[in-house]
C-alpha atoms as a PDB file:
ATOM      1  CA  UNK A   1     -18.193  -5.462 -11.578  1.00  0.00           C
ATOM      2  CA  UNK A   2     -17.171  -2.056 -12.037  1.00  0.00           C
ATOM      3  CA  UNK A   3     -15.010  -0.635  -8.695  1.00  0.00           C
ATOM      4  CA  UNK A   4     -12.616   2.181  -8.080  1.00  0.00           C
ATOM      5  CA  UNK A   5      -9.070   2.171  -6.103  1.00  0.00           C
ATOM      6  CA  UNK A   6      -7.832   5.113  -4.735  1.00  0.00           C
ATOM      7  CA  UNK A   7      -4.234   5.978  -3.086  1.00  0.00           C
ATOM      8  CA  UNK A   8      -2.316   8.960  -2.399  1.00  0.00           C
ATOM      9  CA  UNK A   9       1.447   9.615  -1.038  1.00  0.00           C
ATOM     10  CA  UNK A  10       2.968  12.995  -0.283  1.00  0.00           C
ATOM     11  CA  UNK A  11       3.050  13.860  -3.369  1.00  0.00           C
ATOM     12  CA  UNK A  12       0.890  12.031  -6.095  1.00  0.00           C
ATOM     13  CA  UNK A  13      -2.927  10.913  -5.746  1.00  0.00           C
ATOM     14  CA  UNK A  14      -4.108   7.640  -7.606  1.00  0.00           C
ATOM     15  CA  UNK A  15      -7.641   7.252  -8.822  1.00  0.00           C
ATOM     16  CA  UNK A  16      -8.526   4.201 -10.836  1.00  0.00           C
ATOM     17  CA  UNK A  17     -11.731   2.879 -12.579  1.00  0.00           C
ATOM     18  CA  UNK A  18     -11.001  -0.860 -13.580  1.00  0.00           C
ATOM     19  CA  UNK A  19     -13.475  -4.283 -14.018  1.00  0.00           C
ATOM     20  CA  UNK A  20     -12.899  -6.505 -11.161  1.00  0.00           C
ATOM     21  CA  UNK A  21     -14.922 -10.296 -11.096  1.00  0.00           C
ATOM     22  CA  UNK A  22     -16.926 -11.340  -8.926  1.00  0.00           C
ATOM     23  CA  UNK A  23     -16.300 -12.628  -5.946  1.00  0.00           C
ATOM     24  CA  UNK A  24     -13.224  -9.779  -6.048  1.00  0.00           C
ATOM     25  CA  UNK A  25     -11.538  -9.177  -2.515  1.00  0.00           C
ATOM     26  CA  UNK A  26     -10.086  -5.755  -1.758  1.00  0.00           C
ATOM     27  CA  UNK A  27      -6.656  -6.834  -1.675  1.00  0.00           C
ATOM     28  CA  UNK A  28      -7.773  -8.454  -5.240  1.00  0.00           C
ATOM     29  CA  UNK A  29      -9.132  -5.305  -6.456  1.00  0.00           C
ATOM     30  CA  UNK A  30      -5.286  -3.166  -5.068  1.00  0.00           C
ATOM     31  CA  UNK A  31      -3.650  -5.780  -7.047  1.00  0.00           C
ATOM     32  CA  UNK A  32      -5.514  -5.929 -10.158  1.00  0.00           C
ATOM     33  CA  UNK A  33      -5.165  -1.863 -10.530  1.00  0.00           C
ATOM     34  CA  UNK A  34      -1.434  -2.376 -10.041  1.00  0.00           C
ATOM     35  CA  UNK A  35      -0.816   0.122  -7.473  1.00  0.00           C
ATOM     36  CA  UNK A  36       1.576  -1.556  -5.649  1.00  0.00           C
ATOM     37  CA  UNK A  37       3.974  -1.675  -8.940  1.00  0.00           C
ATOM     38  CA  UNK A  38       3.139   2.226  -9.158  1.00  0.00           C
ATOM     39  CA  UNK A  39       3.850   2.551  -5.274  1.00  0.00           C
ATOM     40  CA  UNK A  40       6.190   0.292  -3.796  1.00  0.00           C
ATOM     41  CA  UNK A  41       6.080   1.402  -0.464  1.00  0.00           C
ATOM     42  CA  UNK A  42       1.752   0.035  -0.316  1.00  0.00           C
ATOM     43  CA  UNK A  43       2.449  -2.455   2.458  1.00  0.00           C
ATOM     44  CA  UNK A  44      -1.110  -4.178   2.697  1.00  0.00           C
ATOM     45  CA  UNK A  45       0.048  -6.069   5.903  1.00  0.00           C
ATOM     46  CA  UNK A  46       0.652  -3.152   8.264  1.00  0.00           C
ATOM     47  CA  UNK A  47      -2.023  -0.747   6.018  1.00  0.00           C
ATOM     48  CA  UNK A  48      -5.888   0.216   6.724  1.00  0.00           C
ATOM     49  CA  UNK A  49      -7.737  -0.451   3.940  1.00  0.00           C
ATOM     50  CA  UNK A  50     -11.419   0.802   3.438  1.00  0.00           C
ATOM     51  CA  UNK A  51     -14.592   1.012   1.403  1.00  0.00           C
ATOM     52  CA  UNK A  52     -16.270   4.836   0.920  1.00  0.00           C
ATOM     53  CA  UNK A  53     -14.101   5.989   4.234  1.00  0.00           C
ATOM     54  CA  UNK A  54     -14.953   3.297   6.478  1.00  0.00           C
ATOM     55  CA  UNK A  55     -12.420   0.700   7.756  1.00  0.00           C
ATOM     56  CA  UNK A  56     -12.620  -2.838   6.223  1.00  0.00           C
ATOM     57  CA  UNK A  57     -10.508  -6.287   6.356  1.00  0.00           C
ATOM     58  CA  UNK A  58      -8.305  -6.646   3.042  1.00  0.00           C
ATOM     59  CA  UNK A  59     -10.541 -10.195   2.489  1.00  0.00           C
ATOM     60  CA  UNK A  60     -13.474  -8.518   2.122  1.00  0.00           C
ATOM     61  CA  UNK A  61     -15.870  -8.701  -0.556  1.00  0.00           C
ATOM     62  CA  UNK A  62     -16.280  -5.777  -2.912  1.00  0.00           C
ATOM     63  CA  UNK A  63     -19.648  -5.078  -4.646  1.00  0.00           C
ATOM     64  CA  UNK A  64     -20.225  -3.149  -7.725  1.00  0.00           C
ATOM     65  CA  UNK A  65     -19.304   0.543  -7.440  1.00  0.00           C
ATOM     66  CA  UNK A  66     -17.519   0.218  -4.597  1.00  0.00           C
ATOM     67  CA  UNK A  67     -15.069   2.761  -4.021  1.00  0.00           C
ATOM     68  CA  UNK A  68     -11.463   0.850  -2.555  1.00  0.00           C
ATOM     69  CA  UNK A  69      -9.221   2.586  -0.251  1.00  0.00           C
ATOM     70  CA  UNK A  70      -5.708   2.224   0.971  1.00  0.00           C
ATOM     71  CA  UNK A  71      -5.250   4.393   3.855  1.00  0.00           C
ATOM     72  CA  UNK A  72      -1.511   5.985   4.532  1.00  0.00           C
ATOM     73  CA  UNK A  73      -0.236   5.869   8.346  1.00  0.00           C
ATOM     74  CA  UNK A  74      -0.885   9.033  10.052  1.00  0.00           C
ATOM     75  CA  UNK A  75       2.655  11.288  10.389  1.00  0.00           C
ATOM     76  CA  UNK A  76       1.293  13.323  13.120  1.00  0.00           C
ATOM     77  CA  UNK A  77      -0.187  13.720  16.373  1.00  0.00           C
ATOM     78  CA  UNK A  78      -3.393  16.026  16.054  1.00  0.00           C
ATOM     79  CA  UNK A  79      -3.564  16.775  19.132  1.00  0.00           C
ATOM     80  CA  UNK A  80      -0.072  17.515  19.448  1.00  0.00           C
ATOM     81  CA  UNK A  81       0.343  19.414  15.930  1.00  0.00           C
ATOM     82  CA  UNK A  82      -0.928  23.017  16.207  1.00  0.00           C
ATOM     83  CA  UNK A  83      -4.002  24.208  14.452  1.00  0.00           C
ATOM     84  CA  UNK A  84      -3.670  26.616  11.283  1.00  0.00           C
ATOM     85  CA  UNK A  85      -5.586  29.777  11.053  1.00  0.00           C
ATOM     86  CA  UNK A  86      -8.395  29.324   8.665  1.00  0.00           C
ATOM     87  CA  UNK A  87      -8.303  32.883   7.384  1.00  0.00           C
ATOM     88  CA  UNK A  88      -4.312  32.655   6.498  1.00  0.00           C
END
């Protein structure tokens, strides 16, 4: 099957094409692209993982063309942070 992983820190974003078998789990599919040797900091215990943007369990099946996801934890409060003007 034919999948992509995506990740991005602060200051690096991660977007890899890569075979996967199947029967491939997502946390399969993180650790066959290798991203956790790239970023060491990828804790898949206490991270939210998804497929295409929506929220999935690390054991789940991945089909072909599936886009994999490893969500970073939120830094700030948005309703606490204050909005940017849009025309700055």
């Amino acid at each position: 099957m034919h999948i992509g992983v995506a990740y991005a820190d602060k200051f690096k974003r991660t977007w890899l094409t890569l075979d996967v078998p199947e029967g491939c789990t997502v946390r399969e599919a993180i650790e066959h692209a290798g991203l956790r040797r790239q970023y060491p900091d990828i804790d898949l215990d206490n991270q939210r993982v998804g497929i295409f943007g929506k929220f999935t369990k690390p054991d789940a099946k991945v089909k072909d063309g599936d886009r994999v996801e490893i969500y970073r934890p939120i830094t700030a409060d948005p309703d606490t942070v204050p909005r940017r003007d849009e025309g700055v």
